[in-house]
N, C-alpha and C. Protein backbone atom coordinates (compact mmCIF):
# COMPACT_ATOMS: atom_id res chain seq x y z
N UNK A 1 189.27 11.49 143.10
CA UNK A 1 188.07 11.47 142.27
C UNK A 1 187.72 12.92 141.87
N UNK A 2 187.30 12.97 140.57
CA UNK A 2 187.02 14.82 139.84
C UNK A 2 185.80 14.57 140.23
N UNK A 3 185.33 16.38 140.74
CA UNK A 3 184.07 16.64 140.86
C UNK A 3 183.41 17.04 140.01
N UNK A 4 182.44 16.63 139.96
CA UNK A 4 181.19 17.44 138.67
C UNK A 4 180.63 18.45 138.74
N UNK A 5 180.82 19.49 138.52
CA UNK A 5 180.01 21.18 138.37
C UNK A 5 180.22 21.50 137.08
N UNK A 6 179.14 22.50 137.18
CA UNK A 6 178.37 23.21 136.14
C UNK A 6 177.68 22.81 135.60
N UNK A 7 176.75 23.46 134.21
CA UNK A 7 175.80 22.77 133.70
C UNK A 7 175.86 21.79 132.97
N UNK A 8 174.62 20.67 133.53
CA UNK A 8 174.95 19.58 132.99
C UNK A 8 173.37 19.21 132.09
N UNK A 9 173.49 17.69 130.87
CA UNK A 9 171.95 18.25 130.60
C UNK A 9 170.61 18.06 131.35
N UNK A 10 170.88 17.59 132.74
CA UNK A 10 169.64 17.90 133.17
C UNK A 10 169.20 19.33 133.78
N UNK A 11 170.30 20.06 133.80
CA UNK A 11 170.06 21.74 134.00
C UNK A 11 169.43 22.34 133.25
N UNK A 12 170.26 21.86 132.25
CA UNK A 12 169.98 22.90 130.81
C UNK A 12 168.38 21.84 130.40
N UNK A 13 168.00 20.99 130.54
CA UNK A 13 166.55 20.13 130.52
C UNK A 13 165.59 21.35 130.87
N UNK A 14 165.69 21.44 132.25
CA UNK A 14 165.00 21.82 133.64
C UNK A 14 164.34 23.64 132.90
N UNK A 15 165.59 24.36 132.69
CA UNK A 15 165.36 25.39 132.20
C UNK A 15 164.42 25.61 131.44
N UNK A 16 164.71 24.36 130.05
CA UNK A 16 163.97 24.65 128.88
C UNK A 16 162.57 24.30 129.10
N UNK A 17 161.94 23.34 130.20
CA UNK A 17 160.69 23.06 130.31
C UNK A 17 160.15 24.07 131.57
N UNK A 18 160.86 24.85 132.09
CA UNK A 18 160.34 25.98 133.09
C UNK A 18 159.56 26.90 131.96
N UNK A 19 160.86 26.93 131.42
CA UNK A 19 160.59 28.45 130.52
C UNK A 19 159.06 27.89 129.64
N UNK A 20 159.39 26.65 129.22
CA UNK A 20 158.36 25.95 128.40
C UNK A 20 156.46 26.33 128.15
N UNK A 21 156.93 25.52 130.16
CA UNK A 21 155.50 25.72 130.59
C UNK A 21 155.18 27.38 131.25
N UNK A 22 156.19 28.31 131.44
CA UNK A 22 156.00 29.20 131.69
C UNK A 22 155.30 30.38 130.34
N UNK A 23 155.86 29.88 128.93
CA UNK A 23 155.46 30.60 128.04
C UNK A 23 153.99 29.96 127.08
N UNK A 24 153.78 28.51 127.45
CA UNK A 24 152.81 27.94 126.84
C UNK A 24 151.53 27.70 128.17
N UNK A 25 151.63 28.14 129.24
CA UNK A 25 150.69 27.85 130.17
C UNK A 25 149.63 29.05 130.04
N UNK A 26 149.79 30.22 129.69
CA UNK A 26 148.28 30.86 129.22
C UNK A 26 147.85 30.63 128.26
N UNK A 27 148.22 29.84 127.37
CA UNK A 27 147.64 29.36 126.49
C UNK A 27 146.70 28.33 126.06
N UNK A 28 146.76 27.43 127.39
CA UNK A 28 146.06 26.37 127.55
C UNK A 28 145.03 26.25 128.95
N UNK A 29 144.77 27.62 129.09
CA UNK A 29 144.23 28.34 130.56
C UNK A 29 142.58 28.26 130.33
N UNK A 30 142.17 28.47 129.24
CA UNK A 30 141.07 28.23 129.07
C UNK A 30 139.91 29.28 128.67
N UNK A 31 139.13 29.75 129.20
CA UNK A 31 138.38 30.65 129.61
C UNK A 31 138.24 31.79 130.48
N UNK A 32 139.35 31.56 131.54
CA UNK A 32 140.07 32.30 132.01
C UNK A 32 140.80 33.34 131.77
N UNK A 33 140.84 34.89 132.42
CA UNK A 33 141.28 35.34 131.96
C UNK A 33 142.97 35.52 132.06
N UNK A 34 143.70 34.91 131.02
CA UNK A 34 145.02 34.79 131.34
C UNK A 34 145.80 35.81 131.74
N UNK A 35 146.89 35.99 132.17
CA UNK A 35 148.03 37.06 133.03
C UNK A 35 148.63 37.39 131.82
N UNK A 36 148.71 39.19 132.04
CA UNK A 36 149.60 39.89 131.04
C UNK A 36 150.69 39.33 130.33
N UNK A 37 151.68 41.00 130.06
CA UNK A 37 152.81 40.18 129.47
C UNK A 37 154.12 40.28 130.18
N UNK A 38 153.21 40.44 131.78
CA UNK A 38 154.28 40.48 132.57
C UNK A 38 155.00 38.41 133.38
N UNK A 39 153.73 37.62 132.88
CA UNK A 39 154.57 35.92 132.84
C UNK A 39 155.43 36.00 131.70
N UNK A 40 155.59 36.96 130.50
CA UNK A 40 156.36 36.05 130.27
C UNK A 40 157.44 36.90 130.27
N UNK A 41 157.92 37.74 131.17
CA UNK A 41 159.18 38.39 131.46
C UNK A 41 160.06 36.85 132.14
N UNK A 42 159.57 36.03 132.94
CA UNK A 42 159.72 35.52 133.65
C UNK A 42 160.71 34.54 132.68
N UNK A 43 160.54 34.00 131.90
CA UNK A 43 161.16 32.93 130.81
C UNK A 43 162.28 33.49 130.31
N UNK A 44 162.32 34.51 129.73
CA UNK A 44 163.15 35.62 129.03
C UNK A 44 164.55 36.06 130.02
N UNK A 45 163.99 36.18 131.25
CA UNK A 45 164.99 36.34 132.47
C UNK A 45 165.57 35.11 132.69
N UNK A 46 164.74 34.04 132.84
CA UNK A 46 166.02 32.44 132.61
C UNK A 46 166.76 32.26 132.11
N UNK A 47 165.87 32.49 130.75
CA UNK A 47 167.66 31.96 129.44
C UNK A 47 168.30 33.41 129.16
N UNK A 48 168.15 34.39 129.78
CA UNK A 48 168.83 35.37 129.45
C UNK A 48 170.28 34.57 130.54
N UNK A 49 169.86 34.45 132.03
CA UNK A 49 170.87 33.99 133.08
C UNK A 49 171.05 33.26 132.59
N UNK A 50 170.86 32.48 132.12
CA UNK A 50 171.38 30.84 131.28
C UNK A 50 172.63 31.02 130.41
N UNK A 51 172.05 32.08 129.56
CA UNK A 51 173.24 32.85 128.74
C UNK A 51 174.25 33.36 129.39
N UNK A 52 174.18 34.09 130.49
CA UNK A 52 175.16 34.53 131.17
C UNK A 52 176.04 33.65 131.92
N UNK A 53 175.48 32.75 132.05
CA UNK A 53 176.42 31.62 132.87
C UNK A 53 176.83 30.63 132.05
N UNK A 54 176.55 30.23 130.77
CA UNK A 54 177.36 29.31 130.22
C UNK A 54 178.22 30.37 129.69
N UNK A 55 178.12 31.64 129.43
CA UNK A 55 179.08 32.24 128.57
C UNK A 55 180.21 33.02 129.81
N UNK A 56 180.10 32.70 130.82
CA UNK A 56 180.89 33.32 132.25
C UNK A 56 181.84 32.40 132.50
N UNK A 57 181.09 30.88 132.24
CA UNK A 57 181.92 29.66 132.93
C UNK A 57 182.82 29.41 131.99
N UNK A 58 182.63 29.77 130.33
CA UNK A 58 184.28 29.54 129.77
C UNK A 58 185.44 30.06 129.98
């Protein structure tokens, strides 16, 4: 039986709604005073690794 690795689309799903709610969640914060523009380094560093690993694994 073949094993299944690498990304599959619930990876590549997972990513896009991290990054999602990571770049649309001060936005819907309220009145609050929302966090710099150091959240959204945080998104940018995902699909940057994202990039690096689908383009590593060919």
């Amino acid at each position: 039986m073949e094993e299944d690795y690498g990304w599959g689309s619930g990876s590549i799903l997972m990513i896009v709604v991290v990054a999602a709610v990571l770049l649309l969640a001060p936005l819907v914060m309220g009145s609050v005073q929302p966090p710099g523009l150091s959240l959204l380094f945080f998104p940018v560093v995902l699909v940057a690794v994202f990039l690096f690993l689908c383009l590593s694994s060919k």
